[in-house]
Protein backbone atom coordinates (compact mmCIF):
# COMPACT_ATOMS: atom_id res chain seq x y z
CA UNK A 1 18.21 -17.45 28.38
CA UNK A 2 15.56 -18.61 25.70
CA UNK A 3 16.04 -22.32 24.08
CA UNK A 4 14.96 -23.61 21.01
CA UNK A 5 11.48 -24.84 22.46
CA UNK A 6 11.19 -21.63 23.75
CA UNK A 7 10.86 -20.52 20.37
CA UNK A 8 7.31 -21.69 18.08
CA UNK A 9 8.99 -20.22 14.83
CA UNK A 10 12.29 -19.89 13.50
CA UNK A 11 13.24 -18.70 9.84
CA UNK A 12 16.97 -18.83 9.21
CA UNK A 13 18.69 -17.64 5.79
CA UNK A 14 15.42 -16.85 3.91
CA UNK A 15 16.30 -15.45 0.83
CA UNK A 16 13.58 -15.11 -2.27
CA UNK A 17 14.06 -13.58 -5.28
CA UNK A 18 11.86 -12.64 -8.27
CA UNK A 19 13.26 -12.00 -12.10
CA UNK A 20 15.55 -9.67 -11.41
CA UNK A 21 14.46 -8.64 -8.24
CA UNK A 22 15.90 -10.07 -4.54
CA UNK A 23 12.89 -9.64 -2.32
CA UNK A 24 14.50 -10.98 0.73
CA UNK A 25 18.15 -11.66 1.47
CA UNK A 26 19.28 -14.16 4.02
CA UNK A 27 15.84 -13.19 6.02
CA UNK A 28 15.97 -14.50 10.15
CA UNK A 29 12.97 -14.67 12.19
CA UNK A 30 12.50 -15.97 15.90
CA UNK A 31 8.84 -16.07 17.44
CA UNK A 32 8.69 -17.12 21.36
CA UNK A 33 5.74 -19.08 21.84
CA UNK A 34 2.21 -17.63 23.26
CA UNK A 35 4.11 -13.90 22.38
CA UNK A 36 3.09 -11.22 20.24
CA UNK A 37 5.68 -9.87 17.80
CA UNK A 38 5.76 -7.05 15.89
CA UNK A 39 7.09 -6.71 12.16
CA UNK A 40 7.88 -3.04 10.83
CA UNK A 41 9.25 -2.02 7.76
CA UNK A 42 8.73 1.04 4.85
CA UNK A 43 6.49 -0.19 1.98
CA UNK A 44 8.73 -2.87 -0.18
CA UNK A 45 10.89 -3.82 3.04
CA UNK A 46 9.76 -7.23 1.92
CA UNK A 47 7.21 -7.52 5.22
CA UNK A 48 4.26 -9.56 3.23
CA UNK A 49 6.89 -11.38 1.23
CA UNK A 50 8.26 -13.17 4.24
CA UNK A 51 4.87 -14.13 5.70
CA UNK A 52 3.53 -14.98 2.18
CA UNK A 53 6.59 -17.77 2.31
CA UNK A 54 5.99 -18.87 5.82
CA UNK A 55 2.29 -19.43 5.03
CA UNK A 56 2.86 -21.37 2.07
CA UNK A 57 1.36 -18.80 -0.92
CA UNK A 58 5.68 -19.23 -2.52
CA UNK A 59 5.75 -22.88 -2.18
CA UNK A 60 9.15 -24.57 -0.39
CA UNK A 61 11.25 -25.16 -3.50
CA UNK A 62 10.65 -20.88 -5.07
CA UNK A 63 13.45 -19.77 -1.86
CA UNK A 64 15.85 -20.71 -0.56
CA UNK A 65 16.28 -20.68 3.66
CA UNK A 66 14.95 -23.14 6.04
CA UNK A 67 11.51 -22.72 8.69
CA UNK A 68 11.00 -24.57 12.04
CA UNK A 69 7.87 -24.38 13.43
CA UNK A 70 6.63 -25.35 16.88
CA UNK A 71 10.13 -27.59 17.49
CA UNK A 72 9.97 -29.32 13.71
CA UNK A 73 11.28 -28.44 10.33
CA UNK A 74 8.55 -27.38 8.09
CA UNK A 75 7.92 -27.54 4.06
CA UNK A 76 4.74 -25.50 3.01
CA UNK A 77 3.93 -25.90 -0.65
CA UNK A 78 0.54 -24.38 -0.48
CA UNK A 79 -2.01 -22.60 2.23
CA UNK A 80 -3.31 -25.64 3.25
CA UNK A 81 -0.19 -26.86 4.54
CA UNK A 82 0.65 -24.34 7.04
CA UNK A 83 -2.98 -24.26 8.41
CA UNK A 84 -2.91 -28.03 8.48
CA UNK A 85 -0.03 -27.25 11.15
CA UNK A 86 -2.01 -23.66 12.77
CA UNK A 87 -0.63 -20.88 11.07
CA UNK A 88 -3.30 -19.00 10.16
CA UNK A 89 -2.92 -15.51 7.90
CA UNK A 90 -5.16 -12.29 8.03
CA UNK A 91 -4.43 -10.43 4.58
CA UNK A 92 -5.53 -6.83 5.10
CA UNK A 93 -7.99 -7.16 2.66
CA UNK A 94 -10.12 -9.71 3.76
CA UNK A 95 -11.18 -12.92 2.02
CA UNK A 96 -14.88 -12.70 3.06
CA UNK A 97 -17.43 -13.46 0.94
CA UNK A 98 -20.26 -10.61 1.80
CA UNK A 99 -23.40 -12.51 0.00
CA UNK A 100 -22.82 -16.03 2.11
CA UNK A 101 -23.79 -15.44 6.15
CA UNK A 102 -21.01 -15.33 8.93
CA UNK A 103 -21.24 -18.46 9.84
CA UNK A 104 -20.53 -19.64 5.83
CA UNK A 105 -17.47 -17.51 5.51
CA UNK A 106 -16.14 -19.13 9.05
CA UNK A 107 -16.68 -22.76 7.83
CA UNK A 108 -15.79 -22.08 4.17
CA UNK A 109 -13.81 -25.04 2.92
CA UNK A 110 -14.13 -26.67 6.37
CA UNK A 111 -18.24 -27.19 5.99
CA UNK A 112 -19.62 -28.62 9.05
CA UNK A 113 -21.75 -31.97 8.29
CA UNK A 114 -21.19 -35.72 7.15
CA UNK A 115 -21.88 -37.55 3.72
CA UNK A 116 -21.40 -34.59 1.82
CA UNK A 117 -24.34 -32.38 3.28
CA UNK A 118 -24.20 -29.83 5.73
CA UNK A 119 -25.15 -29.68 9.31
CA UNK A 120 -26.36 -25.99 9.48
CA UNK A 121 -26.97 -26.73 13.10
CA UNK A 122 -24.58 -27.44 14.14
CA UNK A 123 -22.63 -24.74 12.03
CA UNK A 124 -24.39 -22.41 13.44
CA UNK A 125 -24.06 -23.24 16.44
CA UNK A 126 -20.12 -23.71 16.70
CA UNK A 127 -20.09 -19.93 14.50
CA UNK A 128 -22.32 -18.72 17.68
CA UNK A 129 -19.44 -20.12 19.99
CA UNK A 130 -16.53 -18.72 17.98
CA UNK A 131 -18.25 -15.12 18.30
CA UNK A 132 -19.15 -15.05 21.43
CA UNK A 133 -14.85 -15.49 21.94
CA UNK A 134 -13.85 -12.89 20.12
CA UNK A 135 -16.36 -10.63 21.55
CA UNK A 136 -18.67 -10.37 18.55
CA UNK A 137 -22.41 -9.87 18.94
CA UNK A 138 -23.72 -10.73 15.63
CA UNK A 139 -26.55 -13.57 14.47
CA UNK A 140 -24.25 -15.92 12.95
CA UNK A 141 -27.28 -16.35 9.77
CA UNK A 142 -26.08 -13.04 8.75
CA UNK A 143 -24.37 -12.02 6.27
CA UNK A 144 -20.93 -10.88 6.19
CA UNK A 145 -21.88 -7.93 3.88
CA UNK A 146 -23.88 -6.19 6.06
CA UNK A 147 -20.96 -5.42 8.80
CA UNK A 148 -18.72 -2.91 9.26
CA UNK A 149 -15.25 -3.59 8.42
CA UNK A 150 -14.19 -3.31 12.19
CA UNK A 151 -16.60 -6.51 12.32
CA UNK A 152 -15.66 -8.49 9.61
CA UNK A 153 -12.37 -8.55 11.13
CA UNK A 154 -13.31 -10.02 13.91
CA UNK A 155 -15.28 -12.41 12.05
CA UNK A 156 -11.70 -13.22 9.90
CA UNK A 157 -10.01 -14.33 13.64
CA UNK A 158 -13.57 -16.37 14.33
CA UNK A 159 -12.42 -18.11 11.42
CA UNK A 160 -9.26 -18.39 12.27
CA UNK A 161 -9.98 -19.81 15.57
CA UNK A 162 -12.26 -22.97 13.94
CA UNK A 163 -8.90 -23.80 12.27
CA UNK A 164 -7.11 -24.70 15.93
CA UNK A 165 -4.48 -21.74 14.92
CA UNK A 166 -1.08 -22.00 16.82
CA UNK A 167 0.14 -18.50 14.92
CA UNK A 168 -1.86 -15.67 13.80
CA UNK A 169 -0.36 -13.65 11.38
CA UNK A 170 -2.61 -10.34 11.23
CA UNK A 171 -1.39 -7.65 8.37
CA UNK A 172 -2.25 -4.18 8.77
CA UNK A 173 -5.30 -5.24 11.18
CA UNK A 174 -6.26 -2.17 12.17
CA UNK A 175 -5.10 -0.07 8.60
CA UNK A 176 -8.97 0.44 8.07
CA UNK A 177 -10.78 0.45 11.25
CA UNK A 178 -11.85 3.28 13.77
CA UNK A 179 -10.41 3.77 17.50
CA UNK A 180 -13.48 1.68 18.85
CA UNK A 181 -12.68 -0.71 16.50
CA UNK A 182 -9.13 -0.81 17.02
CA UNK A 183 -9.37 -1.18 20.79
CA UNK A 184 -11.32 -3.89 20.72
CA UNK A 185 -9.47 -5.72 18.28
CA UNK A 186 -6.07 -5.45 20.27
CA UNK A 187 -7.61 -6.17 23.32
CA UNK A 188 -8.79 -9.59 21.54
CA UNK A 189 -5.37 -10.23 20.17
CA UNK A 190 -4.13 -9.73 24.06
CA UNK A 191 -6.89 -11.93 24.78
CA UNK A 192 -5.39 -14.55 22.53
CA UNK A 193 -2.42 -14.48 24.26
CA UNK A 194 -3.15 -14.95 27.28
CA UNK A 195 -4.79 -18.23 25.99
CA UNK A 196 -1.49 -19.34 24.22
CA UNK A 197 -2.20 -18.20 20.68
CA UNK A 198 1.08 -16.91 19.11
CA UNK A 199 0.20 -13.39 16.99
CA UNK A 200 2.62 -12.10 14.58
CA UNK A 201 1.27 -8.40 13.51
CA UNK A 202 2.61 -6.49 10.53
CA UNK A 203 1.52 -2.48 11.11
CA UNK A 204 2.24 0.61 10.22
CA UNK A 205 0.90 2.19 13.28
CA UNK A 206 4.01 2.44 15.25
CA UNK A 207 2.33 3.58 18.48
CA UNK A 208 0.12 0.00 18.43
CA UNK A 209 3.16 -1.72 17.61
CA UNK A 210 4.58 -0.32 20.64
CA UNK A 211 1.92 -0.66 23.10
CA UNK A 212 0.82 -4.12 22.23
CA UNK A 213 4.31 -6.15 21.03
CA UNK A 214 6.68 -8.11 23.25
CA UNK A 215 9.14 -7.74 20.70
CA UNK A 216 9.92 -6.43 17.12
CA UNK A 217 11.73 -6.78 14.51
CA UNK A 218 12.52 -4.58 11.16
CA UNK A 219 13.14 -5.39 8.05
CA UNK A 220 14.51 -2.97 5.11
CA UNK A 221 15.50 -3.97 1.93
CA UNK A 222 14.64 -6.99 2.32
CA UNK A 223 17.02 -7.80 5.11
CA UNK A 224 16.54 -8.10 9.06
CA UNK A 225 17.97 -5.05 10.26
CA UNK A 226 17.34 -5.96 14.25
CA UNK A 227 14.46 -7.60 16.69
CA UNK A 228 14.07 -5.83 20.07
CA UNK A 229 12.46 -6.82 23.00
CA UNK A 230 9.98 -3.90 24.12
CA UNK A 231 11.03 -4.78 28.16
CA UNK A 232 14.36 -3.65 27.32
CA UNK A 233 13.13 -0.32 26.35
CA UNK A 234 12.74 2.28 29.06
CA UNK A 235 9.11 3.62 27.35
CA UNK A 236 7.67 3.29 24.48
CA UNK A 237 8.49 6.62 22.76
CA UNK A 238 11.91 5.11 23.02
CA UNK A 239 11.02 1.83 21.59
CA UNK A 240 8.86 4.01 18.59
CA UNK A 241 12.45 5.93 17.85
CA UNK A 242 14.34 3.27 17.72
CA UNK A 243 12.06 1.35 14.92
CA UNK A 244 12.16 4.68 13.18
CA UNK A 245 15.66 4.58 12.84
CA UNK A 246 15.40 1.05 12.01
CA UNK A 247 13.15 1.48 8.97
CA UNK A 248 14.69 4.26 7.27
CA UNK A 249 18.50 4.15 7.86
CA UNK A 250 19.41 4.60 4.30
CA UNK A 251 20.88 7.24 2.97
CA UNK A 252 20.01 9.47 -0.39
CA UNK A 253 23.31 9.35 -1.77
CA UNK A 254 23.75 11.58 -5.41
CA UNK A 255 20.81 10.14 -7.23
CA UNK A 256 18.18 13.37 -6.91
CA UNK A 257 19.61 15.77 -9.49
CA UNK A 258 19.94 19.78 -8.33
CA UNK A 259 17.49 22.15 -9.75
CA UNK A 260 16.73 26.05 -8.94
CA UNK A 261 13.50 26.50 -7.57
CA UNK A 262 11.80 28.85 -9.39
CA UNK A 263 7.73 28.83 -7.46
CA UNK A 264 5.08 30.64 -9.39
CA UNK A 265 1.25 31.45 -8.36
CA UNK A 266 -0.51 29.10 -7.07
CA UNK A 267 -2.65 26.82 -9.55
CA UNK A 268 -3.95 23.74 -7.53
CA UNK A 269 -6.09 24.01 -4.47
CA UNK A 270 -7.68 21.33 -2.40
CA UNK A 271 -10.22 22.19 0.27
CA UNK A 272 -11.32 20.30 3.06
CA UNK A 273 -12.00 16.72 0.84
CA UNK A 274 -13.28 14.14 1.87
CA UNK A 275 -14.33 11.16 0.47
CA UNK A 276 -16.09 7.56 0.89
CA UNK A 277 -15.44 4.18 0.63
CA UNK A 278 -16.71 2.68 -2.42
CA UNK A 279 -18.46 -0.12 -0.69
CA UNK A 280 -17.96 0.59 2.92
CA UNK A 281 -20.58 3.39 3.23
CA UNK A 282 -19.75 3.91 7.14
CA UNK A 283 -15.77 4.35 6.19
CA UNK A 284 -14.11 7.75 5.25
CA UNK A 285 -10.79 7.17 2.91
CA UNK A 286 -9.80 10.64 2.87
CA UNK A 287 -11.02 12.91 5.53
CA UNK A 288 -11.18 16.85 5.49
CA UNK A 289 -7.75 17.13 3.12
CA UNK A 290 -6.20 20.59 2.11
CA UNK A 291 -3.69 21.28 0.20
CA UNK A 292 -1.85 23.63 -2.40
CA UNK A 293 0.54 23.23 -5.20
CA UNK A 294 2.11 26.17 -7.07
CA UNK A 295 3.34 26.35 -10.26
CA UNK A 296 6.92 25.05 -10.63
CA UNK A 297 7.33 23.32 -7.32
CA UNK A 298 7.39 19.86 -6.71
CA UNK A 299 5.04 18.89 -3.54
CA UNK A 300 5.00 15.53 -2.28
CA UNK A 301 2.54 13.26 -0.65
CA UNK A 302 4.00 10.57 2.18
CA UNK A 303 2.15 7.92 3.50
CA UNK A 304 2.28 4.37 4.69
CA UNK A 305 -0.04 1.76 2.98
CA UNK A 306 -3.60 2.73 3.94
CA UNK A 307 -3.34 5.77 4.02
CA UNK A 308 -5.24 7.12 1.55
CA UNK A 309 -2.25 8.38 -0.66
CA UNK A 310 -3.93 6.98 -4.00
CA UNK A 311 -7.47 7.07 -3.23
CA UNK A 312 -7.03 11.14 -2.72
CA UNK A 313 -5.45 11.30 -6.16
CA UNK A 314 -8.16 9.21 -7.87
CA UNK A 315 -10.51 11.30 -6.17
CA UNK A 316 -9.54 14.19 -7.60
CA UNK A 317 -8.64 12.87 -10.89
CA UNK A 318 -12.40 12.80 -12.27
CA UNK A 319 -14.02 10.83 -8.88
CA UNK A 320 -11.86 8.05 -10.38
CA UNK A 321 -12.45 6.46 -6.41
CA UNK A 322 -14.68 6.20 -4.08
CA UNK A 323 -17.98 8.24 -3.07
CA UNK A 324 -17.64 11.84 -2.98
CA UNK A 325 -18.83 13.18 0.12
CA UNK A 326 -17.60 16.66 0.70
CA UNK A 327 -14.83 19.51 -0.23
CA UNK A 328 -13.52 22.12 -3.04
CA UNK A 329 -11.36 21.94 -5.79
CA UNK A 330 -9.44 25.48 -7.12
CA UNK A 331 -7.42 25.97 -10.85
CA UNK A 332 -5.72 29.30 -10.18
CA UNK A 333 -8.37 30.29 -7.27
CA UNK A 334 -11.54 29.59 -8.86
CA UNK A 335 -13.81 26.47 -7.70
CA UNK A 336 -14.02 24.13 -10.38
CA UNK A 337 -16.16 21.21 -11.06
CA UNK A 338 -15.06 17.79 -11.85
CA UNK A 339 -17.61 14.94 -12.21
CA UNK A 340 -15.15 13.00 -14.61
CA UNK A 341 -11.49 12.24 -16.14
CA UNK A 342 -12.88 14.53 -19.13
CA UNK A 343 -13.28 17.29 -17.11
CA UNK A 344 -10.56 16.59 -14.65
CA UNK A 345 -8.51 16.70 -18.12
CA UNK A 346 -10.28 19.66 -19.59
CA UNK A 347 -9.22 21.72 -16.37
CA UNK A 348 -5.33 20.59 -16.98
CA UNK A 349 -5.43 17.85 -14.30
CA UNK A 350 -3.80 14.57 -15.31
CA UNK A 351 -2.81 11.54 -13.22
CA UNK A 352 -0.26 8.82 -13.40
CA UNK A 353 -1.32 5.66 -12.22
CA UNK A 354 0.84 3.67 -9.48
CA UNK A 355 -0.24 0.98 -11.49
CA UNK A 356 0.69 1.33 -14.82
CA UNK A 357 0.25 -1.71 -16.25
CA UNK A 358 -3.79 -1.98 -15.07
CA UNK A 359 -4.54 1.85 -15.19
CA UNK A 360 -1.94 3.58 -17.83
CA UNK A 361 -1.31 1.65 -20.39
CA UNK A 362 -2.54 -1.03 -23.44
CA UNK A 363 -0.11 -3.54 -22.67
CA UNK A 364 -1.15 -5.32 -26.53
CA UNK A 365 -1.43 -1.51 -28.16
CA UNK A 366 1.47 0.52 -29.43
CA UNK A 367 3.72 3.12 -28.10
CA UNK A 368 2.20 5.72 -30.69
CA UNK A 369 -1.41 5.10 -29.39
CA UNK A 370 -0.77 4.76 -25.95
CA UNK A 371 0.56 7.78 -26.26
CA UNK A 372 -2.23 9.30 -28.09
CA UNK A 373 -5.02 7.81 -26.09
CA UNK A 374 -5.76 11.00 -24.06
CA UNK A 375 -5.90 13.55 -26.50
CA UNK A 376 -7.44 12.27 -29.49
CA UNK A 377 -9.39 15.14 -30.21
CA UNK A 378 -6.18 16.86 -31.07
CA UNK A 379 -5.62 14.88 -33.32
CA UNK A 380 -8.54 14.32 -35.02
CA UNK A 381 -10.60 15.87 -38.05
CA UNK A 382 -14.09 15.28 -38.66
CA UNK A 383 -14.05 12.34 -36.52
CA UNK A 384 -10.73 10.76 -38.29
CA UNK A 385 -7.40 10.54 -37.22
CA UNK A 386 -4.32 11.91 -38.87
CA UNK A 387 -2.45 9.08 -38.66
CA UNK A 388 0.88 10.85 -39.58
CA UNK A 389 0.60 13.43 -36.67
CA UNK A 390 0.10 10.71 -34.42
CA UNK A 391 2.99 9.41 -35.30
CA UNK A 392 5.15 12.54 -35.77
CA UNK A 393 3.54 13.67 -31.75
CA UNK A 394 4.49 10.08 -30.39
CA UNK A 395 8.27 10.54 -31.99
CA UNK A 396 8.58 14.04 -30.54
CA UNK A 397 7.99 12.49 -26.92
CA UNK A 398 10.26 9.48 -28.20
CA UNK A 399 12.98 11.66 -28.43
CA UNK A 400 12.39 14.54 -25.79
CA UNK A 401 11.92 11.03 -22.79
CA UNK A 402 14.35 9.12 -23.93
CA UNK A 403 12.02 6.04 -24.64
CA UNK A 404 14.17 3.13 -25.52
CA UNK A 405 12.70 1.57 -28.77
CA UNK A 406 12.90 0.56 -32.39
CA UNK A 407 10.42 2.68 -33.15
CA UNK A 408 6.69 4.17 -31.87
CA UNK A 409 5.06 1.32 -33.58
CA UNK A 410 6.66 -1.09 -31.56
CA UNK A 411 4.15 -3.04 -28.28
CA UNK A 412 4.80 -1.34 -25.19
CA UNK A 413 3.96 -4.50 -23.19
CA UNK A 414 7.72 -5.56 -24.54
CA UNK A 415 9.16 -2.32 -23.54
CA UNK A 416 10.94 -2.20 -20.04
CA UNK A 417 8.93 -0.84 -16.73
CA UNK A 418 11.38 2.22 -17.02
CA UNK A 419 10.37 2.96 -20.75
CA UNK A 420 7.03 1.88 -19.84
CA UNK A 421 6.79 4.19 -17.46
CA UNK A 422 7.84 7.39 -20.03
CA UNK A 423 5.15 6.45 -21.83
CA UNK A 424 2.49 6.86 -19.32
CA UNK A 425 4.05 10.06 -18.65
CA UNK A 426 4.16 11.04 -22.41
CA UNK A 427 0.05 10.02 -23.02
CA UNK A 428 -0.56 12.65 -20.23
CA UNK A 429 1.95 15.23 -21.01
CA UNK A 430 0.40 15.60 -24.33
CA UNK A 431 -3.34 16.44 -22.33
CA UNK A 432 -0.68 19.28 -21.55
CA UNK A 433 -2.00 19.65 -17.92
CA UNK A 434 -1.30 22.37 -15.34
CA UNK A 435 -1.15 19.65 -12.57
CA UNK A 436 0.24 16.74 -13.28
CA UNK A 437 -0.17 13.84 -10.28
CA UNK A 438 2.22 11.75 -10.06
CA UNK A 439 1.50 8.67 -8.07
CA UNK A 440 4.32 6.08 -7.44
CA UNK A 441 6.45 7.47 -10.59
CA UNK A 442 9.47 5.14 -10.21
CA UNK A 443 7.73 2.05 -8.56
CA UNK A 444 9.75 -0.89 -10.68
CA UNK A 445 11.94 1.01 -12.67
CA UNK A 446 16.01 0.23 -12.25
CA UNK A 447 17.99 2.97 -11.05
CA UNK A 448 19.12 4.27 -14.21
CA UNK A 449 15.39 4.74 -15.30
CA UNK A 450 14.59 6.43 -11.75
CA UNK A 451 17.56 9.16 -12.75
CA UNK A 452 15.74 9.83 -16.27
CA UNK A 453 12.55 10.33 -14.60
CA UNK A 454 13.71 12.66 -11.62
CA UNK A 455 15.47 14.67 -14.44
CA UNK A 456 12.04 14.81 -16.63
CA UNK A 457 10.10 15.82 -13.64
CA UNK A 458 12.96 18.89 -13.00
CA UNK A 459 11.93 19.65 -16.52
CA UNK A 460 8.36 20.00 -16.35
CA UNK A 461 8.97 22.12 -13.34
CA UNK A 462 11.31 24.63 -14.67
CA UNK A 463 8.31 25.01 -17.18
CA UNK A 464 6.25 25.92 -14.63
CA UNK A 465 4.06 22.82 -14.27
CA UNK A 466 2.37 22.30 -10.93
CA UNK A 467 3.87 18.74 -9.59
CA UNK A 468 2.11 16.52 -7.13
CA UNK A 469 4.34 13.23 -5.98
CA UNK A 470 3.08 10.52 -4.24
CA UNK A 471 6.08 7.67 -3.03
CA UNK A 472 6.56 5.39 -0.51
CA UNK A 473 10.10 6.06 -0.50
CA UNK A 474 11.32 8.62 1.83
CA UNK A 475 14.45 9.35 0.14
CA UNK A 476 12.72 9.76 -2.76
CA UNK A 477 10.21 12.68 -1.34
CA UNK A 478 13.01 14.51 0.08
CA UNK A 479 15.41 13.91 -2.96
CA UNK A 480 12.85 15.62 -5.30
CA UNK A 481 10.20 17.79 -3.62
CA UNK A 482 10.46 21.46 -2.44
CA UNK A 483 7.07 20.47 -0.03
CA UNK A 484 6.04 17.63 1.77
CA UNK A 485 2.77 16.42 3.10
CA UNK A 486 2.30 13.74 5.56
CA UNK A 487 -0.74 11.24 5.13
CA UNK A 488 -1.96 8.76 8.00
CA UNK A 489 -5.31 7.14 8.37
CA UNK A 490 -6.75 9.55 5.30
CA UNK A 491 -5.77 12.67 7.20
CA UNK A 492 -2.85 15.49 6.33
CA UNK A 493 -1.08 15.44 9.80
CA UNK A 494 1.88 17.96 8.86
CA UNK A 495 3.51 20.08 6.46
CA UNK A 496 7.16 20.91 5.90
CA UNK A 497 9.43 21.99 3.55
CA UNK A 498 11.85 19.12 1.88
CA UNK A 499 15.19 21.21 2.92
CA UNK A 500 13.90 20.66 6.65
CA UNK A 501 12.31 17.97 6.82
CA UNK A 502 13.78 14.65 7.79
CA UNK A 503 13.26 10.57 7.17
CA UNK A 504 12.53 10.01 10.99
CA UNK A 505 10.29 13.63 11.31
CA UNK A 506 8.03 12.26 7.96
CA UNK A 507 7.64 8.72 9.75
CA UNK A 508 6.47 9.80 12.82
CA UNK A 509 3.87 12.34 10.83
CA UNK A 510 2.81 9.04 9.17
CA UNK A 511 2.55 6.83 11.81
CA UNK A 512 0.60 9.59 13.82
CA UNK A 513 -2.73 8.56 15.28
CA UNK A 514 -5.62 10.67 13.95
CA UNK A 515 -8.23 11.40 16.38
């Protein structure tokens, strides 16, 4: 039986909540000290929301919920508080500086000297020290730029390590790194605990989760759904089914409105693509891809974070991401060629950003010229645009989306995400596209709002568009797609149609370890 001092953490009755939005609701957590614990959820379960609390980024008095850590209670107003007291946080994309040298970035804002100047002996030589414990061979003068990512991880827990860290809160550690890389980096964490180094790990990859946790615990919706202790499980297939369960035991309900299937030729191809990190030159985002859509049918993408879901579509949308290394794209089974968004346009592509606000949208513009934006060649004469038609073409998709507003001259940054959302969807439905990609098309929109858009997207099907969805939500794939698509680690690891495809069957596609 396990007492309170068995315990280094302890979050009771965490509950945080944004405008109009409860991220986490009555939230409990128990770490036992010098163990590793697992946290799994779907994308949204609130996961990053809870450690962003416990490490001080939403200061004490923005939730509500109490924290004990290492037999005390704890009040964390900023970053600095909690690593004042050893929690120390690994954000999956790191905060490395690549111009300043490794040992820099491991001493940054904890500069190694007296009198306000440097000692960049000894900072050196205490970097040398911290590498040589986490197993990295690496001149500490260099810099952090030149390594792989696999390395610059390793060079994050260095870091860590120089800060006396109790708790290690890694998220997605191993999202963007090889086997080799992987390996090594759980056999460190291991490592750490052995030497009494508590490690809270946030992951997708269910089979590491598995193999390297002592225990686990989901959260969905925002809400602990259960922790288990892997030594209670008879193997870890078990263990992997039962967090499976955990993660997506919702059900659709009535929201997905029926539609008759009605699938056409095929008009979208993909061929074997693959394609580069931007910056990362030895890291493949999307590797050897293929896929079809036909015209009328809804196909879905499904993927956990990191795994490539958006950086495929950007790819194809013009090389809007990324290097392009490799592969074929087909309109109607002829190769095309797409250097850009113009020509990705001009051969009826378009693309809905997940992030609409960044990507789709002039926040300060109008609805009439957002929704114009695309297309102004069609609107324009001798390099002048008719001003009227623009307005009569942006009250036509007004009225045909159902876009809440006085009027098409009113500022779409005041309109809500669900309106906001039509919008985006209008601009590019006026490109009028053969293959429209959809890429997180209800993310922050109420319910009422996610009903409108299913029903639009039924629409544009039954008139024969070719549909491409990408969602984090599960229900949502299966509520609205005829095919599905699983994505893990930039690689399509299964195919199925929606009617027989399940939650659990589409989770363990995603969480599937690419070779």
């Amino acid at each position: 039986m396990t007492t309170a001092e068995d315990h280094i953490l302890r979050m009771r009755s965490i509950t945080k909540t944004f405008p109009g939005v409860k991220a986490l609701s009555d939230v409990t957590l128990q770490v036992r000290r010098g163990e590793i614990h697992g946290i799994c959820g779907e994308n949204g379960a609130g996961k990053s929301t809870l450690m962003k609390v416990l490490s001080g980024v939403y200061p004490d008095s923005s939730f509500e919920g109490d924290i004990a850590f290492d037999g005390e209670q704890v009040h964390f107003n900023s970053i600095s508080d909690s690593e004042d007291r050893g929690i120390v946080i690994i954000h999956q994309e790191l905060a490395l500086v690549p111009h300043l040298s490794i040992a820099e970035n491991i001493f940054l804002g904890n500069e190694q000297g007296a009198a306000g100047f440097v000692d960049w002996h000894r900072t050196n030589a205490a970097a040398a020290e911290l590498l040589a414990e986490v197993g990295l061979d690496e001149n500490p003068v260099t810099p952090v730029g030149r390594l792989g990512v696999g390395k610059q991880q390793l060079v994050e827990i260095a870091k860590a390590l120089s800060k006396n860290v109790k708790l290690l809160i890694l998220d997605e550690p191993t999202a963007a790194l090889n086997d080799d890389d992987s390996a090594h980096l759980l056999g460190l964490i291991r490592n750490l605990r052995e030497t009494g180094v508590t490690c809270i790990i946030i992951s997708h990859k269910l089979g590491e989760i598995a193999s390297i946790s002592d225990a686990v615990t989901v959260i969905r919706d925002g809400t602990t759904i259960e922790t288990m202790r892997t030594e209670e499980e008879p193997d870890q297939q078990t263990l992997t089914a039962r967090i499976i369960r955990g993660m997506v035991g919702r059900e659709m309900g009535s929201m997905y409105p029926d539609r008759d299937v009605e699938i056409g030729e095929e008009v979208f191809r993909l061929i074997d693509w693959r394609v580069g990190h931007p910056e990362q030159r030895d890291r493949t985002v999307v590797d050897g891809a293929s896929l079809h859509v036909r015209a009328g049918e809804v196909v879905g993408i499904a993927g956990l974070m990191g795994a490539g879901r958006t950086e495929l579509a950007m790819s194809v949308f013009g090389r809007s991401y990324g290097r392009y290394i490799s592969g074929t794209v087909e309109m109607h089974g002829k190769p095309v060629t797409i250097r850009g968004v113009s020509d990705a346009i001009d051969h009826g592509i378009a693309y809905v950003s997940e992030d609409r606000k960044t990507f789709g949208l002039n926040l300060i513009d109008d609805i009439r010229r957002n929704i114009s934006a695309a297309s102004l060649t069609k609107l324009a004469t001798g390099g002048w645009v008719n001003a009227n038609e623009e307005i009569a073409v942006a009250q036509e998709y007004r009225d045909s989306l159902n876009i809440k507003a006085p009027s098409v001259l009113s500022t779409v940054g005041q309109l809500s995400g669900g309106n906001q959302q039509k919008v985006v969807l209008s601009k590019w439905l006026y490109t009028e596209p053969e293959l429209l990609i959809l890429d997180e098309p209800t993310r922050g929109v109420d319910v009422g709002a996610k009903q409108e858009i299913y029903t639009i997207i039924n629409r544009l099907a039954a008139d024969g568009k070719a549909i491409l969805v990408i969602s984090s939500e599960l229900p949502e794939v299966l509520g609205v797609c005829d095919r599905v698509y699983a994505l893990s680690s930039g690689r399509i690891t299964g195919e199925t149609a929606a009617a027989d495809a399940t939650q659990e069957g589409l989770m363990e596609l995603m969480t599937k370890e690419t070779d």
